[in-house]
Protein backbone atom coordinates (compact mmCIF):
# COMPACT_ATOMS: atom_id res chain seq x y z
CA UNK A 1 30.26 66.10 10.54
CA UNK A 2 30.76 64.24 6.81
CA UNK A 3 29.73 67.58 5.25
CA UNK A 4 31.17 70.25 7.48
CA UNK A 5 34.38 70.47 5.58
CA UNK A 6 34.42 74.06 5.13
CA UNK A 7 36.96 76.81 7.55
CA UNK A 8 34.38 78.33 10.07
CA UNK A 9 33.80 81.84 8.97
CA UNK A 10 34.77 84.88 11.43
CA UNK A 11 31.52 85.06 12.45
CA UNK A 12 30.66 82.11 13.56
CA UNK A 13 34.38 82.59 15.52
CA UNK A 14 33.11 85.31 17.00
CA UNK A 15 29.97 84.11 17.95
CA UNK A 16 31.49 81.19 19.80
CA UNK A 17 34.00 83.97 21.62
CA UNK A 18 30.99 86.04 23.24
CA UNK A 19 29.61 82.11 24.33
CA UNK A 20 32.82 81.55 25.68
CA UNK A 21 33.91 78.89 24.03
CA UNK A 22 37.35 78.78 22.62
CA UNK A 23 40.93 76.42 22.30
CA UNK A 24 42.54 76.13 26.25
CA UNK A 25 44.14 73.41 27.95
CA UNK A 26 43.77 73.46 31.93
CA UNK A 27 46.97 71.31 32.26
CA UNK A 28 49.27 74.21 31.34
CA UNK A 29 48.13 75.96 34.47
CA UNK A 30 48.85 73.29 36.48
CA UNK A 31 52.08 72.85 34.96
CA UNK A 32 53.17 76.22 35.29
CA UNK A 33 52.17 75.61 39.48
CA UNK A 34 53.95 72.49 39.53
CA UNK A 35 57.37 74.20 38.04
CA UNK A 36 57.23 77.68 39.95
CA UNK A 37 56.42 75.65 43.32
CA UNK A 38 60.46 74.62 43.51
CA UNK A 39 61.46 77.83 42.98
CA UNK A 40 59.41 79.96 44.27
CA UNK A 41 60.48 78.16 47.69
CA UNK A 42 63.87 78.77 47.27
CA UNK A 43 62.96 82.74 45.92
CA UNK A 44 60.17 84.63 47.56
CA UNK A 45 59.35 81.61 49.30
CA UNK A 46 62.69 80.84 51.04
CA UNK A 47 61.76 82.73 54.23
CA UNK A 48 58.76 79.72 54.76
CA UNK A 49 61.03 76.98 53.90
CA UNK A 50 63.17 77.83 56.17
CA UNK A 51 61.10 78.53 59.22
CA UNK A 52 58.84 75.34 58.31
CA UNK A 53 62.61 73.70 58.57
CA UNK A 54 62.73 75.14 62.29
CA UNK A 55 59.96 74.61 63.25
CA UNK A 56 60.32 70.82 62.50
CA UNK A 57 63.62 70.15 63.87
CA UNK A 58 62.14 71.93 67.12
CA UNK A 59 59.07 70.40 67.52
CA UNK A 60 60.40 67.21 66.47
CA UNK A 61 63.69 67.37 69.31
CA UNK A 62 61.40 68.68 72.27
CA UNK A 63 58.06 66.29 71.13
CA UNK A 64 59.35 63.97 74.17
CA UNK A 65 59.62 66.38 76.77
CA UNK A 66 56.32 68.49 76.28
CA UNK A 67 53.13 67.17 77.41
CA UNK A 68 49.62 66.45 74.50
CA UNK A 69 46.79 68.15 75.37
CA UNK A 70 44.41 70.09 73.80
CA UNK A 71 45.94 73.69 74.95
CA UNK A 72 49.04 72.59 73.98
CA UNK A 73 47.67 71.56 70.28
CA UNK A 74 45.59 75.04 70.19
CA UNK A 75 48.55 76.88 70.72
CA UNK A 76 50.70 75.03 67.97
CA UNK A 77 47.92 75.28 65.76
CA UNK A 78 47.95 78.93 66.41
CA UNK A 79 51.97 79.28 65.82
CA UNK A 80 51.58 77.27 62.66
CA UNK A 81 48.88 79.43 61.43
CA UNK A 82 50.65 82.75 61.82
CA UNK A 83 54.08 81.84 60.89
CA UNK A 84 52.78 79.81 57.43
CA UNK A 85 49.80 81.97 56.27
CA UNK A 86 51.36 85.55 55.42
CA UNK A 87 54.59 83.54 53.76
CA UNK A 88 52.28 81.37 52.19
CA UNK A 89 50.36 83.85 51.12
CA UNK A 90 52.75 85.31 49.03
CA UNK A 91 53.50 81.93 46.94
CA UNK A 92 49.44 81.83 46.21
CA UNK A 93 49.04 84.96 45.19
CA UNK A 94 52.04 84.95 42.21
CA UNK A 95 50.95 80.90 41.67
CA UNK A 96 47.28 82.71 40.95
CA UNK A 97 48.65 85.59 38.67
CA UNK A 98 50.90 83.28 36.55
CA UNK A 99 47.56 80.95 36.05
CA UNK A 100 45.66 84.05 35.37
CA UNK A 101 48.32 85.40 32.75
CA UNK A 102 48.47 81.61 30.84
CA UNK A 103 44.55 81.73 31.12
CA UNK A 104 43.99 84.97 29.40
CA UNK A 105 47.10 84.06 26.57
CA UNK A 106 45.08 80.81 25.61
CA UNK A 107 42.01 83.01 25.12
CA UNK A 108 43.44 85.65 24.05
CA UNK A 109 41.74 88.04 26.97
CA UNK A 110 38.52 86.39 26.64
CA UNK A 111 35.81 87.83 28.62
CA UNK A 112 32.20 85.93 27.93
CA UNK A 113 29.35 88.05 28.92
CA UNK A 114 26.47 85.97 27.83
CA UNK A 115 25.19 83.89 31.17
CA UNK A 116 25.06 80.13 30.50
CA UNK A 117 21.45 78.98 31.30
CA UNK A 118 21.01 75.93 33.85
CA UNK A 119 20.64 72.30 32.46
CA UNK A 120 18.86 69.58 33.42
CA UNK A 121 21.18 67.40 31.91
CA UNK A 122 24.30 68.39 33.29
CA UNK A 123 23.08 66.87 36.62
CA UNK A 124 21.57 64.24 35.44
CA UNK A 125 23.38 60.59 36.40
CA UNK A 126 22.06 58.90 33.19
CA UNK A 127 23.46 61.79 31.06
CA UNK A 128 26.42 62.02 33.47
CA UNK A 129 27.27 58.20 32.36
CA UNK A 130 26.78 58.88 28.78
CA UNK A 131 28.88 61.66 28.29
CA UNK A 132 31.59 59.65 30.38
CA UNK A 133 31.18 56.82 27.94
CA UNK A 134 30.64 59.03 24.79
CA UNK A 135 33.87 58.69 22.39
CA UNK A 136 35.03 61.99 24.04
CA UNK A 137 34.89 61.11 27.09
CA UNK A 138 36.85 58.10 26.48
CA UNK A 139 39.34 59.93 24.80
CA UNK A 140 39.54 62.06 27.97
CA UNK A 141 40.27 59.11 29.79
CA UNK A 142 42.65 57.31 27.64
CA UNK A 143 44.45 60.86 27.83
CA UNK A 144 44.20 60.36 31.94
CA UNK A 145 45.72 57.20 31.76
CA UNK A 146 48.70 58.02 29.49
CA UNK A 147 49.41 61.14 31.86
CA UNK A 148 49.15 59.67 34.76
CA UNK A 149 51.37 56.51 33.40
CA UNK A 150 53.90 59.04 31.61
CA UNK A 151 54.16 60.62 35.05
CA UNK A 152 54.61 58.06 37.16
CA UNK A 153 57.30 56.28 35.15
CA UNK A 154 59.27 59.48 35.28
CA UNK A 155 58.71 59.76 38.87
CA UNK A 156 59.70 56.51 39.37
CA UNK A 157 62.85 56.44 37.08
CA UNK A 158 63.82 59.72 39.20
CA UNK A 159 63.17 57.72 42.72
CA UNK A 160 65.04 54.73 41.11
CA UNK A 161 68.38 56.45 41.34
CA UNK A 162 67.87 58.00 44.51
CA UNK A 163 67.49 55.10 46.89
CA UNK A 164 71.07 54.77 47.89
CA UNK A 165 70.68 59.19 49.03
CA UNK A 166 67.38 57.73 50.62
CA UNK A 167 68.91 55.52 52.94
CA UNK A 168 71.70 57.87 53.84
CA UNK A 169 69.53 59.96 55.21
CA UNK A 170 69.15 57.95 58.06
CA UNK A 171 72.62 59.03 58.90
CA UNK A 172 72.17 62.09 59.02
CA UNK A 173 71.34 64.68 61.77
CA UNK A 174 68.03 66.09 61.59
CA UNK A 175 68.29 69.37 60.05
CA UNK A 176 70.48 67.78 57.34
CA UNK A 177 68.01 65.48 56.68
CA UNK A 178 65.10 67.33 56.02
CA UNK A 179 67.31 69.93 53.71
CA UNK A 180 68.63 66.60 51.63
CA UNK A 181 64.94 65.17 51.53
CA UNK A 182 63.66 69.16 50.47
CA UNK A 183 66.54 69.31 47.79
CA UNK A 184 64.83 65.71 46.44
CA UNK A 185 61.77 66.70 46.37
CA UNK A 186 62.76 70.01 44.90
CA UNK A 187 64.11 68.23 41.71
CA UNK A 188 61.26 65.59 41.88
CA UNK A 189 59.25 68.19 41.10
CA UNK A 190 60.98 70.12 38.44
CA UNK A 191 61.34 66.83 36.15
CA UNK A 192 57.53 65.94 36.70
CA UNK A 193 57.13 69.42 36.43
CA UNK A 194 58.88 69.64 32.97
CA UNK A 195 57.38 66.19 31.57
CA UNK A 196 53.64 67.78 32.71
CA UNK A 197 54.56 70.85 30.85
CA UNK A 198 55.21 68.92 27.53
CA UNK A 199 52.31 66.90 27.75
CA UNK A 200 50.21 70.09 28.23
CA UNK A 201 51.25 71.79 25.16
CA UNK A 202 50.61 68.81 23.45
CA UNK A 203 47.05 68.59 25.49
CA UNK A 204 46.80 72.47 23.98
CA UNK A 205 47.73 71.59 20.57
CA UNK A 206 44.69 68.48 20.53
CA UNK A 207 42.25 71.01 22.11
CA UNK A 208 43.16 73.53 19.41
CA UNK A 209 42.42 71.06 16.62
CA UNK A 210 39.29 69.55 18.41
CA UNK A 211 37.77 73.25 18.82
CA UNK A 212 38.68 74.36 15.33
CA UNK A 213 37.19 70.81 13.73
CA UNK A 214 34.30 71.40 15.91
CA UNK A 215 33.54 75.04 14.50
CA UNK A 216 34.14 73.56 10.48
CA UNK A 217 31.01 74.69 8.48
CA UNK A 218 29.24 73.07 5.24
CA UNK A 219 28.38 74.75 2.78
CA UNK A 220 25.05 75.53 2.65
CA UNK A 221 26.25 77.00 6.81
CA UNK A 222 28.19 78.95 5.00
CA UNK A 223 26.02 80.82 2.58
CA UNK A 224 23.44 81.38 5.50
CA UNK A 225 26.37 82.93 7.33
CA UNK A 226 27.01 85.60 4.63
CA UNK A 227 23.17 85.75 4.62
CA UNK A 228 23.19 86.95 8.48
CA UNK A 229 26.58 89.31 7.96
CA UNK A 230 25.83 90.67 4.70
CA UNK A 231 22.13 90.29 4.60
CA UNK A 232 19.56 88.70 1.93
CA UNK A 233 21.20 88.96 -1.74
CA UNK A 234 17.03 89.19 -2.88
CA UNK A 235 16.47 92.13 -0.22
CA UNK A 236 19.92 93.10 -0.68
CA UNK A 237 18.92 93.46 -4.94
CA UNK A 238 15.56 95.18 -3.76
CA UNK A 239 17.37 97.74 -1.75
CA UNK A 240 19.67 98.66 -4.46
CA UNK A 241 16.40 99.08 -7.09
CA UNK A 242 15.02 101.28 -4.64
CA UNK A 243 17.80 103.60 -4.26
CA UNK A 244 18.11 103.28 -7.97
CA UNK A 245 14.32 104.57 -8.09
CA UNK A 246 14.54 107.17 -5.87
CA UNK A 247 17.68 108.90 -7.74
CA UNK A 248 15.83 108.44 -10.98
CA UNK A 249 13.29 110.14 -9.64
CA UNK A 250 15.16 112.76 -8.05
CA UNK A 251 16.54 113.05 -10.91
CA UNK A 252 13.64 113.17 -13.21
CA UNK A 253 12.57 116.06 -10.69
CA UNK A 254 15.38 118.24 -11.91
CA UNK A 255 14.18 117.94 -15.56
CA UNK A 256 11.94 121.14 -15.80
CA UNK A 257 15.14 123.32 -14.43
CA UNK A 258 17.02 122.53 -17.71
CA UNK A 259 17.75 124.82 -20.47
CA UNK A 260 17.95 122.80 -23.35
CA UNK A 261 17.90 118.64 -24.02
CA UNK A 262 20.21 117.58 -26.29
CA UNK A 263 18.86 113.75 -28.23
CA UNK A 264 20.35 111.19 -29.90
CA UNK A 265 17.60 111.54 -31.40
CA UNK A 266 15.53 108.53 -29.58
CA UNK A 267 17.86 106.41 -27.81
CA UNK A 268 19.94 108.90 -25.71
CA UNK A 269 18.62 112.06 -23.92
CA UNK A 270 21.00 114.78 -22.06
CA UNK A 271 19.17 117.72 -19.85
CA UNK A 272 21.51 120.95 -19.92
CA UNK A 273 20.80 123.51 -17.19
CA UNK A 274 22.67 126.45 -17.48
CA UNK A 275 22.57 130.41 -16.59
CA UNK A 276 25.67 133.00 -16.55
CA UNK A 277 24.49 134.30 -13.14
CA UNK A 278 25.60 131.96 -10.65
CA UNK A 279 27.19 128.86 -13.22
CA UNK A 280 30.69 128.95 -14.87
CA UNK A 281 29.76 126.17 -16.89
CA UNK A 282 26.63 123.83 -18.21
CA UNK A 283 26.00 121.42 -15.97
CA UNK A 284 24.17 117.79 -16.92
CA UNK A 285 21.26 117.63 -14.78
CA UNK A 286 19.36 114.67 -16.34
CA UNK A 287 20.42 111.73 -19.12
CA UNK A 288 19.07 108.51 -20.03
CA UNK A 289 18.42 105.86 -22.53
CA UNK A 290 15.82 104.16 -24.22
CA UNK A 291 12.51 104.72 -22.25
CA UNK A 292 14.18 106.79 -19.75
CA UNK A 293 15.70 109.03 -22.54
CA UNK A 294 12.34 109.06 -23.91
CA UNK A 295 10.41 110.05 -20.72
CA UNK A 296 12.90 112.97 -20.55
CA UNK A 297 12.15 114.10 -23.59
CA UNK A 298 8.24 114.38 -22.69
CA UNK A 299 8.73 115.82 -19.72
CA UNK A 300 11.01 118.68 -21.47
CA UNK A 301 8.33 119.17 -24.26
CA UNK A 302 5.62 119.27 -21.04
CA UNK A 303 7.49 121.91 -19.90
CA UNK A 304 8.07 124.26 -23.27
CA UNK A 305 12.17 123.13 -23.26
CA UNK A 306 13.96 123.17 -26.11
CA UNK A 307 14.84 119.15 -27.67
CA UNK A 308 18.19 119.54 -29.87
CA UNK A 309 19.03 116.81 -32.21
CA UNK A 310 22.83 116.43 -31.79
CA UNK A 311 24.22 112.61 -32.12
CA UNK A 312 28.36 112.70 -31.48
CA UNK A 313 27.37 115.23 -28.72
CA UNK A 314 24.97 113.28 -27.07
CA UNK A 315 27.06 110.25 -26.98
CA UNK A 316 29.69 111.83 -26.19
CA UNK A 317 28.00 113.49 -22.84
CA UNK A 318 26.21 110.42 -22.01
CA UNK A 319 29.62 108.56 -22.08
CA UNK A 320 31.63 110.92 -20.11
CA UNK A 321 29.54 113.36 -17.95
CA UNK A 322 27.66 111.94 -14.62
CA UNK A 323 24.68 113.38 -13.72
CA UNK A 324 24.97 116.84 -11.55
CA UNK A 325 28.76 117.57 -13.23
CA UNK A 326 29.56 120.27 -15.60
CA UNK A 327 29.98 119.85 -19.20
CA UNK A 328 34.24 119.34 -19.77
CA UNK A 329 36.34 122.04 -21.22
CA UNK A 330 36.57 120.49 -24.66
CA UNK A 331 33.07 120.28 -24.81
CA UNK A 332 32.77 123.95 -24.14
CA UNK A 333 31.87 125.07 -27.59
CA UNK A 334 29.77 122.14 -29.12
CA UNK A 335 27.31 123.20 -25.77
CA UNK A 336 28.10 127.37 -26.79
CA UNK A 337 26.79 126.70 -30.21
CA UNK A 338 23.35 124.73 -29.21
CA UNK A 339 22.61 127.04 -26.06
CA UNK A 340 23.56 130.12 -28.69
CA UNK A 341 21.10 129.16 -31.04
CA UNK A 342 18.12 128.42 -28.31
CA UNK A 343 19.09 131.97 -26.80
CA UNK A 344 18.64 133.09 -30.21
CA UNK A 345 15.37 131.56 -31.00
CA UNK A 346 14.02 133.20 -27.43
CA UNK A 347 15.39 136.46 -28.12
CA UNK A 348 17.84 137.36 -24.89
CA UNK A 349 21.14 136.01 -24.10
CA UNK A 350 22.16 134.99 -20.35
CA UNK A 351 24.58 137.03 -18.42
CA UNK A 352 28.27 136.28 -18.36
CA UNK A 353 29.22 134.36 -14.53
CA UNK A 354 31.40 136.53 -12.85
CA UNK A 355 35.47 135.96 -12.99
CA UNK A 356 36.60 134.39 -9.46
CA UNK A 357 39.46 136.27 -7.95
């Protein structure tokens, strides 16, 4: 890890995503259960609380008067089942969809489709006892510890003040007794509740920074990354001279169609088609420099087309006109006066284009 000191890229983000790995702390869910149990007894839940509390105080004031057998246990298992279930079922359900909601906001609606492939390892005891004694998993325990000792002090500090309402409740009636013992427990486990949800966000927070130190790069990860998004930079430069080739040659292609090629006199070559039948103005159909002005050249003498030395015109054109555009307005009668003279030299001039409406 010494020389993974670089950000991970988003692809390699990405790529852990669709593995399904990503920042999440399990204690937040089992937080969020601890907290909404209190009140979702009192809320939606009140309805079971309350006919648990009957039940109790009925069961326990008649226990000396009914006979135990196993009929009589059938039939209170029976009761018990029917009149906790659908109420209970209730409390599960929204404990389930609140877990559900945190789960999908730590992962952001992560949904892993590659399959994780059995391992050997994962069931073996000698790899078992390594990863428990690995420096993570001692961290994970050290972490245990500290929770469970956080907890329990709280617990206990809460119990601590209590003991004088603890022994009152032998005072009390039944019914009383279980609703001051519920109201206890209630706010037992709100304060746990609360202390377990700080120490998961702070569980979330380490996971965060454990996962994102874990997907660091080096460098040399890094530039094979961009290799795998943006592909080879040698293939990449061998695409590019292909495409290059092909246009010259397309280009090259277009050469015989021209009606005049206009030098500098060696360095820079400009190909000039133009007819007054279906163009409004001369359009640049070939231009290059050097060897490719050069090749133009010989492939406009191969062909019987006119090669006019003009230098601040050929610069100019090679400068400012792409290949397949038309020759500028201001350039309009430098182009008129060397097409002129080649329509002269062959005798016939070309036909006006026709005036758009």
């Amino acid at each position: 890890m010494s020389d993974k000191t670089e950000a991970p890229t988003p692809r390699r983000l990405e790529e852990a995503r669709e593995e399904g790995r990503v920042a999440r702390s399990i204690e937040l869910n089992s937080a969020a259960a601890l907290l909404l149990g209190p009140y979702l007894l009192t809320g939606p839940g009140k309805s079971l609380f309350q006919w648990v509390n009957n039940y109790l105080v009925t069961t326990i004031s008649s226990i000396s008067t009914k006979e135990i057998t196993a009929f009589a246990l059938h039939d209170m298992f029976v009761e018990i089942a029917l009149g906790v279930l659908p109420k209970l079922g209730l409390i599960l359900v929204i404990i389930l969809l609140v877990g559900a909601v945190i789960t999908l906001a730590q992962t952001k609606f992560l949904w892993s489709t590659k399959r994780k492939k059995f391992d050997m390892k994962k069931v073996n005891p000698i790899e078992g006892f390594k990863r428990i004694f690995s420096g993570q998993g001692l961290m994970e325990l050290a972490k245990a510890i500290l929770k469970l000792g956080v907890i329990g002090w709280v617990a206990y500090s809460f119990l601590k003040g209590q003991v004088s309402q603890l022994a009152w409740l032998g005072n009390v009636d039944l019914r009383s007794g279980i609703q001051s013992f519920s109201d206890l427990a209630s706010a037992l486990a709100t304060r746990v509740g609360t202390t377990y949800l700080i120490i998961a966000i702070a569980d979330y927070a380490y996971q965060k920074y454990r996962f994102t130190k874990s997907m660091k790069m080096s460098k040399q990860e890094i530039k094979e990354d961009f290799k795998r998004s943006e592909g080879d930079p040698f293939m990449r430069g061998r695409i590019r001279a292909q495409q290059r080739a092909m246009a010259r040659n397309r280009m090259m292609s277009n050469v015989p169609k021209a009606t005049v090629v206009i030098t500098n006199p060696t360095h820079i070559a400009i190909a000039i088609e133009y007819n007054g039948t279906n163009m409004s103005a001369p359009k640049v159909l070939a231009k290059g420099a050097n060897l490719m002005a050069q090749r133009i050249v010989d492939l406009a003498r191969e062909h019987n087309i006119p090669v006019v030395q003009n230098i601040p015109l050929a610069r100019t054109i090679f400068k400012t006109v792409e290949v397949e555009q038309q020759i500028p307005p201001d350039l309009y009668i430098a182009v008129a006066e060397i097409l002129a003279y080649i329509y002269r030299h062959k005798g016939h001039l070309p036909r006006p284009a026709k005036a758009q409406a």
